[in-house]
N, C-alpha and C. Protein backbone atom coordinates (compact mmCIF):
# COMPACT_ATOMS: atom_id res chain seq x y z
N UNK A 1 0.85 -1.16 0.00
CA UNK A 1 0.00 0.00 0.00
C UNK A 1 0.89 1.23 0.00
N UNK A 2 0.20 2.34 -0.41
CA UNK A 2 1.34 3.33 -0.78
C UNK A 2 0.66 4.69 -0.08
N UNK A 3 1.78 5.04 0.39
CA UNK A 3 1.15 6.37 1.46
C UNK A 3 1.44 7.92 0.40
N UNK A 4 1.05 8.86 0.76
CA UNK A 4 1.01 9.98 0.12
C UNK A 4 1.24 11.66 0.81
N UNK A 5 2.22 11.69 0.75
CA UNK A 5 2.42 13.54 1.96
C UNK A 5 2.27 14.62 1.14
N UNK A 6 1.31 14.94 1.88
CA UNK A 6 1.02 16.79 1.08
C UNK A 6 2.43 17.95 1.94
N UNK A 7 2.47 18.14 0.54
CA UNK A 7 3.36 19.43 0.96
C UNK A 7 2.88 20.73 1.16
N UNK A 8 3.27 21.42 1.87
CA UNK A 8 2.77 23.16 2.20
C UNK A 8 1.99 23.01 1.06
N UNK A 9 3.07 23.49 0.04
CA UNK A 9 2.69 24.32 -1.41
C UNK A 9 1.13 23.25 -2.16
N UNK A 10 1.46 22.40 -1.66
CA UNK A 10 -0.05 21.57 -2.15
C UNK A 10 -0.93 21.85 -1.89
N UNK A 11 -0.87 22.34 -0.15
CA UNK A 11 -1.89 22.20 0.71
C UNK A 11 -2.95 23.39 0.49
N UNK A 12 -2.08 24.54 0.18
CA UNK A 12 -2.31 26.28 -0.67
C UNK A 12 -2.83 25.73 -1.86
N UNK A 13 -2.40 24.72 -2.67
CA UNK A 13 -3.63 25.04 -3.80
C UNK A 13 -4.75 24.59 -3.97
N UNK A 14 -5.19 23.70 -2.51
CA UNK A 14 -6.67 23.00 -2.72
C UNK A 14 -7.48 24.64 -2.24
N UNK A 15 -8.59 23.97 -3.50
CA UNK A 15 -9.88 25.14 -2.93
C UNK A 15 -10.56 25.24 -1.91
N UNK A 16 -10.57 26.50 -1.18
CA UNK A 16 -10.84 26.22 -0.13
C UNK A 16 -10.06 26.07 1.62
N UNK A 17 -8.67 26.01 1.34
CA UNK A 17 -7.87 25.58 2.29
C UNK A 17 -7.37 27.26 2.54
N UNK A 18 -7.20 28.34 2.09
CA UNK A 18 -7.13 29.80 2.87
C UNK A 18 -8.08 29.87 3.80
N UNK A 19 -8.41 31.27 3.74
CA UNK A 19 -9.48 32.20 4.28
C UNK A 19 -9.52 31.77 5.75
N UNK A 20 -8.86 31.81 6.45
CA UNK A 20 -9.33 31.44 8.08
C UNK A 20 -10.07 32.79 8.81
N UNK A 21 -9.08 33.35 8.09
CA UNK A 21 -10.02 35.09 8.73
C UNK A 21 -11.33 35.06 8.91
N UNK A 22 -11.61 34.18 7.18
CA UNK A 22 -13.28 34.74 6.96
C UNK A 22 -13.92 33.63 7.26
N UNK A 23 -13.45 32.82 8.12
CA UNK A 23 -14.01 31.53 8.65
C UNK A 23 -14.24 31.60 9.82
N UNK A 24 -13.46 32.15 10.44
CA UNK A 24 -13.36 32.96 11.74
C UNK A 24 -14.44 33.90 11.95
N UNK A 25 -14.79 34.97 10.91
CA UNK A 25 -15.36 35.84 11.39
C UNK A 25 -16.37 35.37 11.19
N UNK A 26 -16.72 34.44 10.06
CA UNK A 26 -17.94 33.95 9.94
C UNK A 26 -19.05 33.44 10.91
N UNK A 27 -17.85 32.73 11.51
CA UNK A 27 -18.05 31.81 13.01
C UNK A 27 -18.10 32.74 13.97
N UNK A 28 -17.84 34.07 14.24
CA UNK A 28 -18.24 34.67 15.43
C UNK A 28 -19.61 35.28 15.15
N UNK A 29 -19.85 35.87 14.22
CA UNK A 29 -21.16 36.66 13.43
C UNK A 29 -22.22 35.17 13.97
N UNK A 30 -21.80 33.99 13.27
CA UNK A 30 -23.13 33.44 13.46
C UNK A 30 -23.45 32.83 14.88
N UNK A 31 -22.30 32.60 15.81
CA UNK A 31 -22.47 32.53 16.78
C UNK A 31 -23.32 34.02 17.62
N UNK A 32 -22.33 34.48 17.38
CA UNK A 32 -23.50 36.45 18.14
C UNK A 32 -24.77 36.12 17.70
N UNK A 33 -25.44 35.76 16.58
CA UNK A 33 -26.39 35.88 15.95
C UNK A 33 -27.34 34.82 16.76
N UNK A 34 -26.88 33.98 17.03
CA UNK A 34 -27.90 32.63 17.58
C UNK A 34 -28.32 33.07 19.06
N UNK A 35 -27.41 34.07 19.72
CA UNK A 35 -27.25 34.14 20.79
C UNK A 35 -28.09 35.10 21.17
N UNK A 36 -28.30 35.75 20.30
CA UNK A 36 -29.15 37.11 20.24
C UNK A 36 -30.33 36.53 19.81
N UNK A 37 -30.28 35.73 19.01
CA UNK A 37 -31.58 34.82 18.74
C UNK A 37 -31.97 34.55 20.04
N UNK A 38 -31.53 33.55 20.59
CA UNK A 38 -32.12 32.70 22.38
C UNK A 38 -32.19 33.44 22.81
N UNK A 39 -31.82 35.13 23.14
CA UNK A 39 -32.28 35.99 24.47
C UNK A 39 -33.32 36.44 23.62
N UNK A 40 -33.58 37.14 22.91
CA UNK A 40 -35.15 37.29 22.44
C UNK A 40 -35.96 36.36 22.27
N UNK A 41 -35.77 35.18 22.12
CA UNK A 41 -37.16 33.77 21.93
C UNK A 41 -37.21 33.79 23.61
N UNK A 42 -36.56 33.81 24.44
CA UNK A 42 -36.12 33.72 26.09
C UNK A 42 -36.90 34.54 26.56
N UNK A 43 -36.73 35.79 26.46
CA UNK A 43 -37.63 36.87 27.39
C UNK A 43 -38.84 36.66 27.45
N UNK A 44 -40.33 36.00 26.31
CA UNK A 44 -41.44 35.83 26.54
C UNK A 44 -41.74 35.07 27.82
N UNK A 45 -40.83 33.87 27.81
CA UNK A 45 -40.87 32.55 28.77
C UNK A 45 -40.63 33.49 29.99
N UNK A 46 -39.78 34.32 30.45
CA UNK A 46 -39.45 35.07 31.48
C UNK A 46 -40.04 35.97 32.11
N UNK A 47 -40.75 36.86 31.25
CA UNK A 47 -41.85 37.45 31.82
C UNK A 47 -42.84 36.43 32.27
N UNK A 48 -43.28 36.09 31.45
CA UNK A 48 -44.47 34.37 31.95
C UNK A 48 -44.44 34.49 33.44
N UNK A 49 -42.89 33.49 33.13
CA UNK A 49 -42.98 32.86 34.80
C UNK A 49 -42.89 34.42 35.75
N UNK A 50 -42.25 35.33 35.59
CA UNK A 50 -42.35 36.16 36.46
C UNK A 50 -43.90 36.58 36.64
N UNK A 51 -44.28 37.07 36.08
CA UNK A 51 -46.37 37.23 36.07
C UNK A 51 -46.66 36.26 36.81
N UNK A 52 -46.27 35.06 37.17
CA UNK A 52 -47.46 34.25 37.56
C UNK A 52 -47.08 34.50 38.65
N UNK A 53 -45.50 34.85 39.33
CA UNK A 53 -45.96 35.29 41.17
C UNK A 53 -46.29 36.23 40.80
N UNK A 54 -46.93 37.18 40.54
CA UNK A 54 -47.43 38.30 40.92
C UNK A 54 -49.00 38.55 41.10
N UNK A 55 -49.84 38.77 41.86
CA UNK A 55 -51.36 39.26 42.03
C UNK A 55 -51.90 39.69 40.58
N UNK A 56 -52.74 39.54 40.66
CA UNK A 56 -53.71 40.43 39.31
C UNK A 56 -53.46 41.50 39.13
N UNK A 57 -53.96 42.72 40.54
CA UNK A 57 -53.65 43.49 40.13
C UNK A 57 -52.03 44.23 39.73
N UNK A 58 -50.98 43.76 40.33
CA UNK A 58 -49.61 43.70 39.79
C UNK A 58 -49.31 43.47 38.94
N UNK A 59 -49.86 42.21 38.15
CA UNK A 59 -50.07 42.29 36.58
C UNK A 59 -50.40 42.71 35.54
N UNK A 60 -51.68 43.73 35.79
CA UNK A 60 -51.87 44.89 35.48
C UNK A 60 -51.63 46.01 35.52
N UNK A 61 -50.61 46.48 36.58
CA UNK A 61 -50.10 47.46 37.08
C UNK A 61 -48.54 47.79 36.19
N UNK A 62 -48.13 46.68 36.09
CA UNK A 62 -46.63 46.48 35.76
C UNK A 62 -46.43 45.06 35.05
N UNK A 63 -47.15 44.60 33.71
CA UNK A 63 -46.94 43.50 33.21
C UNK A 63 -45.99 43.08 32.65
N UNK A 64 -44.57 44.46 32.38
CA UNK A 64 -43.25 43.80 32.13
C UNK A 64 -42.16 43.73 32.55
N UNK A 65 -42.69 44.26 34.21
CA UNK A 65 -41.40 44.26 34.92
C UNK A 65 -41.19 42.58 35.49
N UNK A 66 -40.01 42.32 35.68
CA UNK A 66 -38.94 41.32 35.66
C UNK A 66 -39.45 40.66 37.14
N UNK A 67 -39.01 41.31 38.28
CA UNK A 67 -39.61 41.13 39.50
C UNK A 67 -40.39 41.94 40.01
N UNK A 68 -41.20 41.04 40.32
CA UNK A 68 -42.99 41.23 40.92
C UNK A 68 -42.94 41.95 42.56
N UNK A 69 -43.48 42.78 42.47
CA UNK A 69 -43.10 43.66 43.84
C UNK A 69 -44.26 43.91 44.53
């Protein structure tokens, strides 16, 4: 069986094998992005549960504050 070593200069001409920058940045953008996604899908669920300790009329008084007073 016969083995095969890529050299540097090989390794530079497959397509595709640069750009780390823009792989990188790619990967932080879509990470920020998901993340910012889950805290806005998040906050409905959060108010929720916060409303439910609170009285009626507290819920009406102040239906988007965080803690119920």
């Amino acid at each position: 069986m016969a083995t095969s070593t890529m050299t540097r200069s090989a390794a530079a001409e497959i397509p595709g094998g640069g750009g780390g920058f823009r792989r990188r940045l790619l990967t932080v953008f879509g990470l920020g992005f998901l993340i910012l996604f889950a805290l806005i899908q998040t906050v409905p669920f959060v108010l929720t549960v916060s409303n439910s300790f609170k009285c009626l009329p507290g819920t009406r008084q102040a239906p988007e504050a965080f803690i119920p007073s």
